[in-house]
Protein backbone atom coordinates (compact mmCIF):
# COMPACT_ATOMS: atom_id res chain seq x y z
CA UNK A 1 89.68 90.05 73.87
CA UNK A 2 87.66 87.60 75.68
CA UNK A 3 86.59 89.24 79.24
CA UNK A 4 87.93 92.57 78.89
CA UNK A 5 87.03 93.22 82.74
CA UNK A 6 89.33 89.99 83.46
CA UNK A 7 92.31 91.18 81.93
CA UNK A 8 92.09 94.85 83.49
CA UNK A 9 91.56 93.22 87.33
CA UNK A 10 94.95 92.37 87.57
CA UNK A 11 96.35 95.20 86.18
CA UNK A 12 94.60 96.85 89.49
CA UNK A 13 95.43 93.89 91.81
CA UNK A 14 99.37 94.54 90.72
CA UNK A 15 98.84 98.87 91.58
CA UNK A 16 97.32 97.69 94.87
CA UNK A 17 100.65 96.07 95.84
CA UNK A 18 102.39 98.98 95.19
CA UNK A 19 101.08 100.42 98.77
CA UNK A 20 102.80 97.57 100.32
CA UNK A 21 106.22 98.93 100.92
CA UNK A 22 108.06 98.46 97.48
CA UNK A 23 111.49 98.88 96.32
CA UNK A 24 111.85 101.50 94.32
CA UNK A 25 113.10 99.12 91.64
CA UNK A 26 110.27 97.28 91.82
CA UNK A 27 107.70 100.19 91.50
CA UNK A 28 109.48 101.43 88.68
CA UNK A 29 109.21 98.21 86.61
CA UNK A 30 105.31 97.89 88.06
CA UNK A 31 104.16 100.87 86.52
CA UNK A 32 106.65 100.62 83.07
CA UNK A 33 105.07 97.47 83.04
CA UNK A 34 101.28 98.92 83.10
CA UNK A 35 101.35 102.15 82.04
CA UNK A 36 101.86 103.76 78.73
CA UNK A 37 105.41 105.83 78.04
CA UNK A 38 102.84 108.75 77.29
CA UNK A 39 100.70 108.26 80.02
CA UNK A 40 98.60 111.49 81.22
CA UNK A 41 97.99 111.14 85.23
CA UNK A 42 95.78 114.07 86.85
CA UNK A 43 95.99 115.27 90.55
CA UNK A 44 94.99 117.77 92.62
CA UNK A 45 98.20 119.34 93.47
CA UNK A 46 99.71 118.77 89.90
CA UNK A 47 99.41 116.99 86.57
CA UNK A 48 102.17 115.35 84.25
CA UNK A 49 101.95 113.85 80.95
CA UNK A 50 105.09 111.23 80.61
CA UNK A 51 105.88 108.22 82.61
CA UNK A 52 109.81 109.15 82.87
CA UNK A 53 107.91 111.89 84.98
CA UNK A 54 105.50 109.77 86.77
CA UNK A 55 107.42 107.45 87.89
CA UNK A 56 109.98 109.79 90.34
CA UNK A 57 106.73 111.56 91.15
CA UNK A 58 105.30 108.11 92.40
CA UNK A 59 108.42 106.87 94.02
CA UNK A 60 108.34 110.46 96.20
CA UNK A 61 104.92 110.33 97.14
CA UNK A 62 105.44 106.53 98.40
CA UNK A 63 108.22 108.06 100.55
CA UNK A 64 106.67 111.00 101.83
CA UNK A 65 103.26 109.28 102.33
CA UNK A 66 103.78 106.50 103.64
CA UNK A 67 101.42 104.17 102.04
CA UNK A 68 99.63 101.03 104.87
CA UNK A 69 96.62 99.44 102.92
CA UNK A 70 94.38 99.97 100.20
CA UNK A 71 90.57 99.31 100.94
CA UNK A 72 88.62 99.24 97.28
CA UNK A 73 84.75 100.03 98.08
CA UNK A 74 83.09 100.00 94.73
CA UNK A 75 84.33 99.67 91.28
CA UNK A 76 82.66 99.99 87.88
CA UNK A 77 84.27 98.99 83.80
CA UNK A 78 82.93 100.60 81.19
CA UNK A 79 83.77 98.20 78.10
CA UNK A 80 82.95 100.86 75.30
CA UNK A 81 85.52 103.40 76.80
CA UNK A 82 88.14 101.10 77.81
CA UNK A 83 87.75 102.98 81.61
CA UNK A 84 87.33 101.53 85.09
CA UNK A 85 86.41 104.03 88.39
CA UNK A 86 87.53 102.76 91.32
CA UNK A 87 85.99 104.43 95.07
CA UNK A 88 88.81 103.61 97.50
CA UNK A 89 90.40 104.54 100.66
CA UNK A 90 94.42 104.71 101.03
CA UNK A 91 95.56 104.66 104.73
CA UNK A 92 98.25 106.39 105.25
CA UNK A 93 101.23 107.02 108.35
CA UNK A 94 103.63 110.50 106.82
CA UNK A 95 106.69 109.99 108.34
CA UNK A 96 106.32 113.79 110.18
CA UNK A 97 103.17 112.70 111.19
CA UNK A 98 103.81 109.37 112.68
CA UNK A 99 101.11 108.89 115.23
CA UNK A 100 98.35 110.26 112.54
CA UNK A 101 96.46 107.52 110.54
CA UNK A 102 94.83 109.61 107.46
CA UNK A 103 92.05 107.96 105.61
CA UNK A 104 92.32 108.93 101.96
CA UNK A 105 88.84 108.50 100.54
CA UNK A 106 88.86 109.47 96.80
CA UNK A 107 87.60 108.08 92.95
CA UNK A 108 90.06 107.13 90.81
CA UNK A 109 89.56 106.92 86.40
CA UNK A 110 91.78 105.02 85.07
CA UNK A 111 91.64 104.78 81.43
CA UNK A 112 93.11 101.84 79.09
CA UNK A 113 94.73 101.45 75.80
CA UNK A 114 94.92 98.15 74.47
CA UNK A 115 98.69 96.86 73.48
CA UNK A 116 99.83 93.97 71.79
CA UNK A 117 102.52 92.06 73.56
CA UNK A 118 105.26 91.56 71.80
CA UNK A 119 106.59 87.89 72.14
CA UNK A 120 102.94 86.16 73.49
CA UNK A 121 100.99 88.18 70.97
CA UNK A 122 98.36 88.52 73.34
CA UNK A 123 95.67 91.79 74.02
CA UNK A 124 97.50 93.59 77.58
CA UNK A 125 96.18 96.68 78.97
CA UNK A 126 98.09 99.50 79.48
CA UNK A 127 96.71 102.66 81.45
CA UNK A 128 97.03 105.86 79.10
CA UNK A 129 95.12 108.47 81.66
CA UNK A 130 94.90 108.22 85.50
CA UNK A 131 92.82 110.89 86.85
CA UNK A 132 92.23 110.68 91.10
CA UNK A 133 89.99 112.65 92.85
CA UNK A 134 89.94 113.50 96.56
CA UNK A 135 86.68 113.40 98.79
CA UNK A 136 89.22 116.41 101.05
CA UNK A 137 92.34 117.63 100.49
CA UNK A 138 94.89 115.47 101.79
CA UNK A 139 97.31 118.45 102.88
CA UNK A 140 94.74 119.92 105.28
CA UNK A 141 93.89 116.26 106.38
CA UNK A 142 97.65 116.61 107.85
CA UNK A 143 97.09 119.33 110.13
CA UNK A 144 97.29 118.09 113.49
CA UNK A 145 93.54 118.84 115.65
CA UNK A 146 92.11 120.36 112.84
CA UNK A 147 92.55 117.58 109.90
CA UNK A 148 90.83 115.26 112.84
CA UNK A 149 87.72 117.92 112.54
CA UNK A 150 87.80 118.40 108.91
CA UNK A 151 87.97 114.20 108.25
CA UNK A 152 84.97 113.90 110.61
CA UNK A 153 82.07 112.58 108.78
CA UNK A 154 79.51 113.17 111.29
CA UNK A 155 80.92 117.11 111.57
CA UNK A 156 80.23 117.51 107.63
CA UNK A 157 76.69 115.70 108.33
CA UNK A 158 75.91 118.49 111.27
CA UNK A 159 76.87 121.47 108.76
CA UNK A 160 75.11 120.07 106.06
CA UNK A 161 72.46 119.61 108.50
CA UNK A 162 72.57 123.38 109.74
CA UNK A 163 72.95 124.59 106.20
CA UNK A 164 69.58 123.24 104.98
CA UNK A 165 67.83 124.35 107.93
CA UNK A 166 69.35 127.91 107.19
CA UNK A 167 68.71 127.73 103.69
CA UNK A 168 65.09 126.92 104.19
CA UNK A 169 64.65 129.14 106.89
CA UNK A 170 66.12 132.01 103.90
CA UNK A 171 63.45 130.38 101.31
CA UNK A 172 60.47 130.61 103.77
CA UNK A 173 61.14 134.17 105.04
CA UNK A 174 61.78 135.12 101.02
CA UNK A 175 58.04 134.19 100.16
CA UNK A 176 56.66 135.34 103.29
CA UNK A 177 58.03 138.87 103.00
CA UNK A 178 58.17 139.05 99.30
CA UNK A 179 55.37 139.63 97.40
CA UNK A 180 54.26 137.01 94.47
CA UNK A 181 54.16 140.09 92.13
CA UNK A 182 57.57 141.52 93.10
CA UNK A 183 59.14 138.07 92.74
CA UNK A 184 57.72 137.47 89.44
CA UNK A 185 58.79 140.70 88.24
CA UNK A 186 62.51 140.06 89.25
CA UNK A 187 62.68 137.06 87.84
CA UNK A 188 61.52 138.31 84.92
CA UNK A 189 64.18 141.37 84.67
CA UNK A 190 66.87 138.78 85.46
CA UNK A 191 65.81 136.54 82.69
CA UNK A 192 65.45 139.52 80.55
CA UNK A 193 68.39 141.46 81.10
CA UNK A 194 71.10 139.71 83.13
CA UNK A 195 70.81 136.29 82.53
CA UNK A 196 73.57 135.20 80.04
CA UNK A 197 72.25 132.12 77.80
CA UNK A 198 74.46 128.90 77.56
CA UNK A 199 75.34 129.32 74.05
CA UNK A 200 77.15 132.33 74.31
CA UNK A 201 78.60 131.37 77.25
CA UNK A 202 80.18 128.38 75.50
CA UNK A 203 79.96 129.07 72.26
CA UNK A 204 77.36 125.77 71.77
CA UNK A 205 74.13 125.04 71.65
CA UNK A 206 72.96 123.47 75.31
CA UNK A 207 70.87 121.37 72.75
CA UNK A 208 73.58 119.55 71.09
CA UNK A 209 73.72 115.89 71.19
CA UNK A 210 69.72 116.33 71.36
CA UNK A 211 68.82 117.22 68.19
């Protein structure tokens, strides 16, 4: 494969279409098209492993959704896993909701399994695993007044904002009221006593892959 970032851009250009009002004919033969028959696909409200799966769930979510546009921010190929991240916004209008614009911000992993074609003989990418993840929850983006509040980026800013202040107001008062000696010696009963080390939380050493 010459340009291995070449031949998956398309593949992405072609799922970008799909927010444009298809038919469900053509979405059907879009993703049979780019997607393996095994594919994996990973969501926050559910997860299904087969594209005779996928494809209904797709079709449903196009219908209940409501897909406008597709805005792609950033996006990254990693040549030596066959995976490309995408950071993206979907704009959507649900048809209950019809005066509501949501902005779906999230990061999408889509990862690739190289196929021969057939009849040209030529290297295609197929996606095997399409894992999506949300900056919020879509479903309490919905609520009417309060999904306006809980998509504001300047309200998260303020209550990140209040949150350090808090936190360092906790931190400040902790060392002014706490003596050095009394905070050594709980840290060293915790470390001592309570504090469970990695490997038998896991079962591994936190040094493998170091050694």
């Amino acid at each position: 494969m010459e340009d291995p970032v070449r031949e998956a851009i398309p593949v992405l250009k072609k799922l970008m279409k799909l927010a444009n009002r298809p038919t469900y004919k053509s979405l059907a033969d879009t993703l049979r098209q780019y997607f393996t028959e095994d594919v994996a696909f990973y969501h926050m409200y559910g997860n299904v492993r087969s594209l005779s799966v996928y494809i209904p769930i797709f079709q449903m979510e196009l219908l209940l959704v409501n897909y406008q546009d597709v805005e792609v921010h950033d996006l990254v190929y990693d040549d030596k896993k066959n995976l490309m991240v995408i950071r993206m916004t979907a704009r959507t209008k649900p048809w209950i909701f019809r005066w509501r614009t949501l902005n779906l911000t999230l990061l999408t992993e889509l990862e690739f399994q190289d196929t021969v074609d057939e009849n040209s003989g030529k290297v295609l990418k197929k996606i095997k695993v399409q894992r999506d993840y949300f900056l919020r929850s879509p479903l309490l983006q919905l609520i009417p007044v309060f999904g306006d509040l809980y998509e504001s980026d300047k309200l998260w800013y303020m209550v990140g904002e209040v949150s350090t202040t808090a936190i360092g107001f906790i931190v400040h008062a902790y060392h002014l009221l706490v003596p050095a000696k009394l905070r050594g010696a709980a840290f060293e009963f915790w470390r001592e006593f309570l504090q469970v080390p990695l490997s038998e939380q896991y079962g591994v050493s936190m040094y493998k892959g170091m050694e």
